[in-house]
Every structure is written in structure tokens, then in C-alpha cells.
Protein backbone atom coordinates (compact mmCIF):
# COMPACT_ATOMS: atom_id res chain seq x y z
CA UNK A 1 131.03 74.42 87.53
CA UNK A 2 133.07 76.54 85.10
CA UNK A 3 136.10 73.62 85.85
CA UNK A 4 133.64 70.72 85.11
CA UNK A 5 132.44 72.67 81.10
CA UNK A 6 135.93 73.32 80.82
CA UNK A 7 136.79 69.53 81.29
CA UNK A 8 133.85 68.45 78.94
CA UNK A 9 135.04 70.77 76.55
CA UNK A 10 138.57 69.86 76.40
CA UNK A 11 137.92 66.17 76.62
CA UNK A 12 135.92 66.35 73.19
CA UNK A 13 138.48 68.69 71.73
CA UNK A 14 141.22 65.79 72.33
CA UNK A 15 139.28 63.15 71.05
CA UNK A 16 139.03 65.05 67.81
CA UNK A 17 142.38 66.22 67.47
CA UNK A 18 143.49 63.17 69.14
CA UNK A 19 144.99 65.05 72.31
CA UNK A 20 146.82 63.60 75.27
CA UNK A 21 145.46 63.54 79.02
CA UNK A 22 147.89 66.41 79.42
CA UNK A 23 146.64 68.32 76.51
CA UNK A 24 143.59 68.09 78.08
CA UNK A 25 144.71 68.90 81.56
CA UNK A 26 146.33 71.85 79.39
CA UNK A 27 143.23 72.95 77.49
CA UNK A 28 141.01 72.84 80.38
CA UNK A 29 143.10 75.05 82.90
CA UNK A 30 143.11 77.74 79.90
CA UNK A 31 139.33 77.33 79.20
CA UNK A 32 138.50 77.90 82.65
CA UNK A 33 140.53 81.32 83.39
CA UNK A 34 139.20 82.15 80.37
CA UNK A 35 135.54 81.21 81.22
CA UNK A 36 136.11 83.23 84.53
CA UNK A 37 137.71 85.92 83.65
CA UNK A 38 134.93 86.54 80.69
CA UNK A 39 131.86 85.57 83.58
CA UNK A 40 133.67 88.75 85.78
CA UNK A 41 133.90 90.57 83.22
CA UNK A 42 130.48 90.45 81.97
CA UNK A 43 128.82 91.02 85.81
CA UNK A 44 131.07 94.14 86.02
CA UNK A 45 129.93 95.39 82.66
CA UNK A 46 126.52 95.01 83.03
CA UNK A 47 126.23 96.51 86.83
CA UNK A 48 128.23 99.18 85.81
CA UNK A 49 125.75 100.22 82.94
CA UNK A 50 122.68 99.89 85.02
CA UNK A 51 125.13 101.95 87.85
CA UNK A 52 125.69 105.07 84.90
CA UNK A 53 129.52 104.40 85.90
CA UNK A 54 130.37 101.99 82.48
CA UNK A 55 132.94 104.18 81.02
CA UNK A 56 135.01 104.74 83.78
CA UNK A 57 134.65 100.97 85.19
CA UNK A 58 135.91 100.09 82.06
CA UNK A 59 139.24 102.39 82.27
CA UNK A 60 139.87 101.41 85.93
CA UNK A 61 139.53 97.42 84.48
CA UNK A 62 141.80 97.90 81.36
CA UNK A 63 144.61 99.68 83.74
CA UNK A 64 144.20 97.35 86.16
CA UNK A 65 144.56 94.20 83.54
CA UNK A 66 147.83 95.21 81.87
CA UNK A 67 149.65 95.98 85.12
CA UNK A 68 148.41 92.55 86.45
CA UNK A 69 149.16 90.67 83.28
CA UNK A 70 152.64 91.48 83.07
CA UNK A 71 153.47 92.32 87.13
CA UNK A 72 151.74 89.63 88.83
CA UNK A 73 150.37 90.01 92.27
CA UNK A 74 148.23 88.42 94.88
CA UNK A 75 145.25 86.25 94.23
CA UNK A 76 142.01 84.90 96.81
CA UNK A 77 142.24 81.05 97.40
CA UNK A 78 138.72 80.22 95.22
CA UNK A 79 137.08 81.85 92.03
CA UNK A 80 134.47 82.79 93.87
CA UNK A 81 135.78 85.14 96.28
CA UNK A 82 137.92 86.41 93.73
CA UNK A 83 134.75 87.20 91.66
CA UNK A 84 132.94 88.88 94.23
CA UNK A 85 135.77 90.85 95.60
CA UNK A 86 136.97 91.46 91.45
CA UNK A 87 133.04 93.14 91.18
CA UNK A 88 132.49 94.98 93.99
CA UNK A 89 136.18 96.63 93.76
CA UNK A 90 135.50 97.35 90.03
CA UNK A 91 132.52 99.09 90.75
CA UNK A 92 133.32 100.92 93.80
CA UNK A 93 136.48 102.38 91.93
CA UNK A 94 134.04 103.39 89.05
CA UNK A 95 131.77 105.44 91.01
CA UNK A 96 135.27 106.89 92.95
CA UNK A 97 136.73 107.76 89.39
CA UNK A 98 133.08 109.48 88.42
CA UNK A 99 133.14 111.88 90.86
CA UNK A 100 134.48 115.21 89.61
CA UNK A 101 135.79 115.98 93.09
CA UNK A 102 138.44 113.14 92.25
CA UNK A 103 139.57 115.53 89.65
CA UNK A 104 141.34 117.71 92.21
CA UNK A 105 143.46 115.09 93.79
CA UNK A 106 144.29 113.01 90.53
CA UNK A 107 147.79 114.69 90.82
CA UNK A 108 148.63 113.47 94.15
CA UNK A 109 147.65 109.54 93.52
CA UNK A 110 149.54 109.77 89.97
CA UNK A 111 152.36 110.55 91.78
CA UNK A 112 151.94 108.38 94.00
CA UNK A 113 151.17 105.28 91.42
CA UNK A 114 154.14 106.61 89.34
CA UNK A 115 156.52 106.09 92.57
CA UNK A 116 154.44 102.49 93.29
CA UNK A 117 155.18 101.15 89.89
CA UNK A 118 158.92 101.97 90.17
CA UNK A 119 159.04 100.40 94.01
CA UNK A 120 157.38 97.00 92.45
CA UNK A 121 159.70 97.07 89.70
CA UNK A 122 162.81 96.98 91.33
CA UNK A 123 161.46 95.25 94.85
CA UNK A 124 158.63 93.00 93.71
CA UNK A 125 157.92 92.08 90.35
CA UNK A 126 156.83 89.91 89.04
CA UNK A 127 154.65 89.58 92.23
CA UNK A 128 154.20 85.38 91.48
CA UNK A 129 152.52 83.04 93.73
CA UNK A 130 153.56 79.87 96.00
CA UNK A 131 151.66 77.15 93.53
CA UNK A 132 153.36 78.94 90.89
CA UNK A 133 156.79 80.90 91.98
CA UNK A 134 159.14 82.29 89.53
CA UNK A 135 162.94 81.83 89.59
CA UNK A 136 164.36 81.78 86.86
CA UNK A 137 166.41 85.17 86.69
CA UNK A 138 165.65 85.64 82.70
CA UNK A 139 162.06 85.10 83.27
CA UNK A 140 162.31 87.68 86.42
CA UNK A 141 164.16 90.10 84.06
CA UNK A 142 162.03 90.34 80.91
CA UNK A 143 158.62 90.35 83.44
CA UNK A 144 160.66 93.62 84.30
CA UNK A 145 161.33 94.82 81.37
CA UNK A 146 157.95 94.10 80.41
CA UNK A 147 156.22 96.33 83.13
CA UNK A 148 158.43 98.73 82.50
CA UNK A 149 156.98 98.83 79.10
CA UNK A 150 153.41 99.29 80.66
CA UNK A 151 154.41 101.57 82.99
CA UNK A 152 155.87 104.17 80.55
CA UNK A 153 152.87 103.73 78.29
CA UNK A 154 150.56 104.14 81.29
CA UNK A 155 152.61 107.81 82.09
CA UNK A 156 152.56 108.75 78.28
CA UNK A 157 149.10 107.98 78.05
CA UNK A 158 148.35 110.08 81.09
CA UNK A 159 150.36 113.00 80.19
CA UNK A 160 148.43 113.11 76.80
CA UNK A 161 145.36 113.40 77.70
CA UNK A 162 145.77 115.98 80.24
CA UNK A 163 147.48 118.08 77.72
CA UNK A 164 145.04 117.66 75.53
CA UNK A 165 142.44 118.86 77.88
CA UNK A 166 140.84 114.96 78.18
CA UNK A 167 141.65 114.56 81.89
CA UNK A 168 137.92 113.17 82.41
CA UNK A 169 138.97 109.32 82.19
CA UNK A 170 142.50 109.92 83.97
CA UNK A 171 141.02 109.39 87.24
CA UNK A 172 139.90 105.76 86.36
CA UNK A 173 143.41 104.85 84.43
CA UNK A 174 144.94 105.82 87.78
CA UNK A 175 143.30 104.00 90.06
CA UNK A 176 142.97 101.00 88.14
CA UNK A 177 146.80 101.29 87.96
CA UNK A 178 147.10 101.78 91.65
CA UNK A 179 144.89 98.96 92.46
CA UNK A 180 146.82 96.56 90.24
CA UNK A 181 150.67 97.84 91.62
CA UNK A 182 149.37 97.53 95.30
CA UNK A 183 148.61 93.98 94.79
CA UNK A 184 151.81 93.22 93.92
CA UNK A 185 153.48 94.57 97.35
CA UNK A 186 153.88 92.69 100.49
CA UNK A 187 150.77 94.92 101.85
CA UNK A 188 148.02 93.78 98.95
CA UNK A 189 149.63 90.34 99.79
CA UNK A 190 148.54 90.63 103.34
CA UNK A 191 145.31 91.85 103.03
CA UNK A 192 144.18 89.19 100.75
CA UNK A 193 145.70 86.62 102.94
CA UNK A 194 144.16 88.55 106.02
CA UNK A 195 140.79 88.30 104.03
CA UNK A 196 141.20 84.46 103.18
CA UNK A 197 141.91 83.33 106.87
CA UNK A 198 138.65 85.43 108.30
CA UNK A 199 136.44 83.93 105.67
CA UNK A 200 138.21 80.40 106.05
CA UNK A 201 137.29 80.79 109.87
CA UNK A 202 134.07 82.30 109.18
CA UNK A 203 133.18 79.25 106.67
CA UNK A 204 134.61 76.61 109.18
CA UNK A 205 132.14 78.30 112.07
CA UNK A 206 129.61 77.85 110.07
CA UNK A 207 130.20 74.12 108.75
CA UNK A 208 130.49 72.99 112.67
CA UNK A 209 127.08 75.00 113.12
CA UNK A 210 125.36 72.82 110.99
């Protein structure tokens, strides 16, 4: 549905600024990510409101969105698995980064993402995908550099606030990091993949049952 507005869209955009078939090819693939990406986005928000866990949803999604924008990492074959798995992850690591029992053991998975983001540096990123693989070495390097960048802002940001006594939210920036740095190992690979295939069988059971 989203791909079909997107086309519409796009379509009347070229005829006005007298666009090409691959400008609107062009327009309508960047309409539609953003179209999903702001549909996610606005289920998460509005669960996680109604849930009393907005805040810290939010700090687990902003984490997670740098980290993925610059490193990569896996993605589900269609939107909408990647939607419902993108919502009920969100929330789940909300309510996980409310607890104040998390507050104990935010030390050992800092650690822990710290020494992830330096392993997917050097071993993984950027984390691309086979429709869309990335080889040239300049590209590979400045994607790098790049999360490099995010990574040392992610550590600054963390040491600051616990410093400052604002530890409350460092939960949430943690685990959204986490989340984000897994998916770009071999291991966040699999499990999507592992995911994919038992819904793929699970949807082909159910075609032949009908």
C-alpha cells in the first residue's frame, strides 16, 4: 500500500517538474522508507505512551537509529514483518530499560556494547545486504570512520550523564545500542534469516491449506 501512494506521489511530482521514469523510480523508493519508517515510528510512539514506557522507548529508538544508519545490519524480507518485529522489540526494550533493577547491571552490558561496537568495526561494518552489497573499499572505510564517530559520541554521552548523576535514561541508550551492533554480526544475521525461513514455511503451510 505504502509502495502504491509512494508511486502516485512521485508520478505527479515528475509530471510537474518534468521528471524521468527513473526519477520517479528514485522518488518513490525514498517516499516509501520514508512513509515506513514514519508509520513504525508513530505505532511505537503511541503504544509506548499508553504503556507509561515513552521516554525510554524513545532513547532505546534514537541509539538504535544512529548505529543502524551509519553501520548497517540485517533486515526481514517484507515491511511488514519488519514492522511488527521493529514494535514489539521497541517496546519490550522500553519496559527492560524502565525497570530500576536494570540499573545494577547497566555496567556489565556497556561493557559489553563498548567491546561489540569495536568487534563490528573492524570485522563487520558496514553490515550491507545481498540486493545491496558494498565494495568499494572508500565507501567501506568512511562507513568506518563514520561509526566510529557514533560510537565515541555514544561512550561520551554515556560517561556524562553518569557523572552527572543522570544515569536514569543510560539503560535505554545502551540497549538500543546493543540491539543495533548485534544486528550487524553474523549472529543478528542468522536469527533474522532463521526467523524469515520459519515464517516463509509457516506462510507456505498455510497457502496449501487453503
Amino acid at each position: 500500500m505504502n509502495r502504491d501512494f509512494a508511486l502516485k506521489i512521485s508520478t505527479k511530482l515528475a509530471k510537474k517538474l518534468d521528471g524521468s521514469k527513473q526519477d520517479v523510480e528514485i522518488w518513490a523508493y525514498g517516499l516509501e522508507i520514508i512513509l515506513n519508517s514514519v508509520i513504525k515510528f508513530l505505532i511505537i510512539a503511541v503504544l509506548s505512551v499508553f504503556l507509561g514506557i515513552f521516554q525510554y522507548t524513545m532513547f532505546c529508538i534514537i541509539a538504535f537509529a544512529f548505529f543502524r544508519h551509519f553501520g548497517g545490519g540485517v533486515h526481514f524480507s517484507t515491511y511488514l514483518r519488519c514492522l511488527s518485529f521493529g514494535v514489539v522489540n521497541f517496546l519490550i526494550s522500553g519496559e527492560i530499560a524502565s525497570l530500576d533493577k536494570v540499573l545494577i547491571v547497566h555496567e556489565i552490558l556497556f561493557y559489553i556494547t563498548l567491546a561489540l561496537g569495536v568487534a563490528a568495526i573492524l570485522k563487520w561494518i558496514p553490515a550491507d545486504t545481498k540486493k545491496k552489497p558494498i565494495k568499494e573499499k572508500e565507501k567501506i572505510k568512511k562507513q568506518k570512520i563514520k561509526t566510529t564517530v557514533v560510537l565515541i559520541s555514544w561512550l561520551i554521552l554515556i560517561i556524562f550523564l553518569d557523572k552527572h548523576g543522570k544515569d536514569t535514561y543510560i539503560p535505554a541508550i545502551t540497549l538500543g545500542a546493543f540491539e543495533s551492533l548485534l544486528f550487524m554480526t553474523p549472529f543478528g544475521y542468522w536469527t533474522i534469516n532463521e526467523i524469515d525461513n520459519f515464517l516463509n514455511k509457516i506462510f507456505i503451510k498455510t497457502e496449501e491449506v487453503k
